[in-house]
C-alpha atoms as a PDB file:
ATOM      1  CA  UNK A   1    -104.559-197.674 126.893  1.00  0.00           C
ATOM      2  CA  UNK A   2    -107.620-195.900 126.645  1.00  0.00           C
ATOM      3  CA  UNK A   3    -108.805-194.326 123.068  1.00  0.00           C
ATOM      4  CA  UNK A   4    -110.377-191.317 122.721  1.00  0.00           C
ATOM      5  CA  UNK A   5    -114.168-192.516 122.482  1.00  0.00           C
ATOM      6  CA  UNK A   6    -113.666-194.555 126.146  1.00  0.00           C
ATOM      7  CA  UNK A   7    -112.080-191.394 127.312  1.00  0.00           C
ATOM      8  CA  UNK A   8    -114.827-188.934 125.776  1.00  0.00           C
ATOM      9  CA  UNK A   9    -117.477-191.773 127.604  1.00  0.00           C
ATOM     10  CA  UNK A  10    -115.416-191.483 130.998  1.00  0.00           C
ATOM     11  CA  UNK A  11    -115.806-187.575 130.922  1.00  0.00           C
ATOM     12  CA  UNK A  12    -118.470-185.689 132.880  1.00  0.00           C
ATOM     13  CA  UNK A  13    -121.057-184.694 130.919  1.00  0.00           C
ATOM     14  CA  UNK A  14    -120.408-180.829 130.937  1.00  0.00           C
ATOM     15  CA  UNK A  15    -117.194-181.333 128.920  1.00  0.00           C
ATOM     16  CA  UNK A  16    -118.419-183.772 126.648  1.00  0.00           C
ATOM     17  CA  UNK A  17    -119.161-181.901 123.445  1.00  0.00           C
ATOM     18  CA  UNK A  18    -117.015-178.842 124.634  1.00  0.00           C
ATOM     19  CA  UNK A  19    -113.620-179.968 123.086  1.00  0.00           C
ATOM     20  CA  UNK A  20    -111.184-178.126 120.913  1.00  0.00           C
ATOM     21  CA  UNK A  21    -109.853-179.210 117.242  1.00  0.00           C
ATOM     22  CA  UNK A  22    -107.345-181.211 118.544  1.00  0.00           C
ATOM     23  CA  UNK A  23    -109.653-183.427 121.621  1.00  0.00           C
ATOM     24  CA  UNK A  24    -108.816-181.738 124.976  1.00  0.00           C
ATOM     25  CA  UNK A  25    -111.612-180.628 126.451  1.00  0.00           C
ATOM     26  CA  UNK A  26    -112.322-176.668 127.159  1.00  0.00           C
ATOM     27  CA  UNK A  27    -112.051-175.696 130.283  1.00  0.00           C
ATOM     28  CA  UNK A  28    -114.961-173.314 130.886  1.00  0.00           C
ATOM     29  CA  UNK A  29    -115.775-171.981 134.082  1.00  0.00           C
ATOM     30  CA  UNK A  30    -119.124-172.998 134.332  1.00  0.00           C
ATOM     31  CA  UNK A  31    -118.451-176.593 133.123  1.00  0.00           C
ATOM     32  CA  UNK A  32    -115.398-176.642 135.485  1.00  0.00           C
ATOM     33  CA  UNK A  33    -118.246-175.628 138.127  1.00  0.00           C
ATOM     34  CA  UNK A  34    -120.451-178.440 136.765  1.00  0.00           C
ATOM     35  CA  UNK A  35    -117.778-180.922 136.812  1.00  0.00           C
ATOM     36  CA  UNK A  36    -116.680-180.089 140.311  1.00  0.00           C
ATOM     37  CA  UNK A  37    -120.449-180.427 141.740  1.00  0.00           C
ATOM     38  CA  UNK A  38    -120.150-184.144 139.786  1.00  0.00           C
ATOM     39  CA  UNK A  39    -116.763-184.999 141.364  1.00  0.00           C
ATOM     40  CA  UNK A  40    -118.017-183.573 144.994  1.00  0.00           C
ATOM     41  CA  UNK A  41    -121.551-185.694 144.917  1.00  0.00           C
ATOM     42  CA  UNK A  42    -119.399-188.830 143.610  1.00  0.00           C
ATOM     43  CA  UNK A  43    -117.104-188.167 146.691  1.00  0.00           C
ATOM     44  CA  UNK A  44    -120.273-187.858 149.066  1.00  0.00           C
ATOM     45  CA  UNK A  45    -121.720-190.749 147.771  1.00  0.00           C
ATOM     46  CA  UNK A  46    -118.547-192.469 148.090  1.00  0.00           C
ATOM     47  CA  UNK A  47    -117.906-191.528 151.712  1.00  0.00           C
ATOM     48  CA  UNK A  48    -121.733-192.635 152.305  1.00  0.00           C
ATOM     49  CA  UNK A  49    -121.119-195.726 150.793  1.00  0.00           C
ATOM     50  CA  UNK A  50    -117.453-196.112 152.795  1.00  0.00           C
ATOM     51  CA  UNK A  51    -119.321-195.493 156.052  1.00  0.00           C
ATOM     52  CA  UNK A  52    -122.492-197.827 155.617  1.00  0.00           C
ATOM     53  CA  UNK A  53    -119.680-201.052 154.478  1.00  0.00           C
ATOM     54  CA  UNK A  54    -117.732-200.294 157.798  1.00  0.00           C
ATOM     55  CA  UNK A  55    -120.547-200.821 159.872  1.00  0.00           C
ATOM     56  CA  UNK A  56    -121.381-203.847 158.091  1.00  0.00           C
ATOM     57  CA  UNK A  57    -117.980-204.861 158.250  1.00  0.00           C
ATOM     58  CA  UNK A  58    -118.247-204.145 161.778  1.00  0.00           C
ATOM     59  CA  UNK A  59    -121.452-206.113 162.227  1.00  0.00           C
ATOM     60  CA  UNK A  60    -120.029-209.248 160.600  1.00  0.00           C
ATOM     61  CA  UNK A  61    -116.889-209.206 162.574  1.00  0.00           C
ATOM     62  CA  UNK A  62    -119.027-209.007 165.632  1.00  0.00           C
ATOM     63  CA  UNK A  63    -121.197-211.756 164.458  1.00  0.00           C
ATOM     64  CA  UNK A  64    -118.648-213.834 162.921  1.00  0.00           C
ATOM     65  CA  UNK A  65    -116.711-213.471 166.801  1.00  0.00           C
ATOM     66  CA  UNK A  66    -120.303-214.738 168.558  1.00  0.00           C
ATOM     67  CA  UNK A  67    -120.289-217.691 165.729  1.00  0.00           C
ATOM     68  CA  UNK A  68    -116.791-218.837 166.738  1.00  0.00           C
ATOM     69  CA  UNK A  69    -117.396-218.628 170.529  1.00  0.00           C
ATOM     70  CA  UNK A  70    -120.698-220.782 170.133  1.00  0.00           C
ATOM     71  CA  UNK A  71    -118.459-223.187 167.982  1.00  0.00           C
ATOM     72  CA  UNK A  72    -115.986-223.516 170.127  1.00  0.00           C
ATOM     73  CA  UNK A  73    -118.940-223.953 172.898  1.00  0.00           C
ATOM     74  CA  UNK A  74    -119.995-226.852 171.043  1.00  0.00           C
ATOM     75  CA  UNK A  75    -116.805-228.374 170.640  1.00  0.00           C
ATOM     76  CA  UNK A  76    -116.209-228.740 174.345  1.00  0.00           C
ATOM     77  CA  UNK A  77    -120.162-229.790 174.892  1.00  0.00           C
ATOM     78  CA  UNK A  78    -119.245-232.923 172.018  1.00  0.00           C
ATOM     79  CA  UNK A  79    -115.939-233.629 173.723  1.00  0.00           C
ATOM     80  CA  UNK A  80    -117.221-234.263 177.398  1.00  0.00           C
ATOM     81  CA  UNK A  81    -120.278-236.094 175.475  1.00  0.00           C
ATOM     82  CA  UNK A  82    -117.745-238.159 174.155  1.00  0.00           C
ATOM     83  CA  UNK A  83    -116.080-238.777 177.337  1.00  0.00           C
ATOM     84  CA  UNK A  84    -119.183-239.915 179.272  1.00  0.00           C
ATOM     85  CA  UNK A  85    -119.622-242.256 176.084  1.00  0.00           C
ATOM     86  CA  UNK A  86    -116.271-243.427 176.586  1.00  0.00           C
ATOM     87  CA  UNK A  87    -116.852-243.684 180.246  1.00  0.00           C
ATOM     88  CA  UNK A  88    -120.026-245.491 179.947  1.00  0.00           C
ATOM     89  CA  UNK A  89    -118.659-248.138 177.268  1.00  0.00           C
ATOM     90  CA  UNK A  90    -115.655-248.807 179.444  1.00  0.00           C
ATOM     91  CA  UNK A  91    -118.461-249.655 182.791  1.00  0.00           C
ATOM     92  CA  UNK A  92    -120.366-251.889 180.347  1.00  0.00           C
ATOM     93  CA  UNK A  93    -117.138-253.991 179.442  1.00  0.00           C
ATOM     94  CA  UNK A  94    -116.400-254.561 182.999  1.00  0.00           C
ATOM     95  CA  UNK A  95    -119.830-255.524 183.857  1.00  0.00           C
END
C-alpha cells in the first residue's frame, strides 16, 4: 500500500503542492488542464514507443524465421555429409 509521500511523488507536478487540509489534491481547472496535457504526452509517447517495439518485434521474428531456415539448411547439408562419410568408409572396408 502506498503512503502518502510515494503517492504525493507519483502525482503530476501541477497538483503537487495544491492539496487540501486533509491530502486530496484540488482539482483546479488549470492544473486539471496541466495534468491532462501530462497524461496525453505520456500516452503519445507510449503509443510511439508501442509502435517502434512492434516493428522490432516484427524484425526479429522475421530474422529469427531466416535463422531457423538456414539451420535447418545446415542440418540436411551435415546429414548427406555424413552419409557420403558413411558411404565412403563402408567402400574402404570392402577394398
Amino acid at each position: 500500500m502506498l503512503t502518502r509521500p510515494a503517492v504525493a511523488a507519483n502525482m503530476p507536478e501541477a497538483t503537487r503542492g495544491n492539496r487540501h487540509p486533509d491530502g486530496a489534491p484540488h482539482a483546479s481547472p488549470f492544473a486539471m488542464e496541466t495534468d491532462l496535457r501530462l497524461l496525453e504526452q505520456k500516452l503519445a509517447t507510449l503509443i510511439e514507443h508501442t509502435r517502434a517495439l512492434r516493428a522490432a518485434n516484427e524484425s526479429l521474428r522475421h530474422d529469427l524465421a531466416a535463422a531457423v531456415a538456414r539451420g535447418r539448411d545446415v542440418d540436411a547439408r551435415v546429414a548427406q555429409a555424413g552419409a557420403r562419410l558413411d558411404a565412403l568408409l563402408a567402400q574402404m572396408g570392402r577394398e
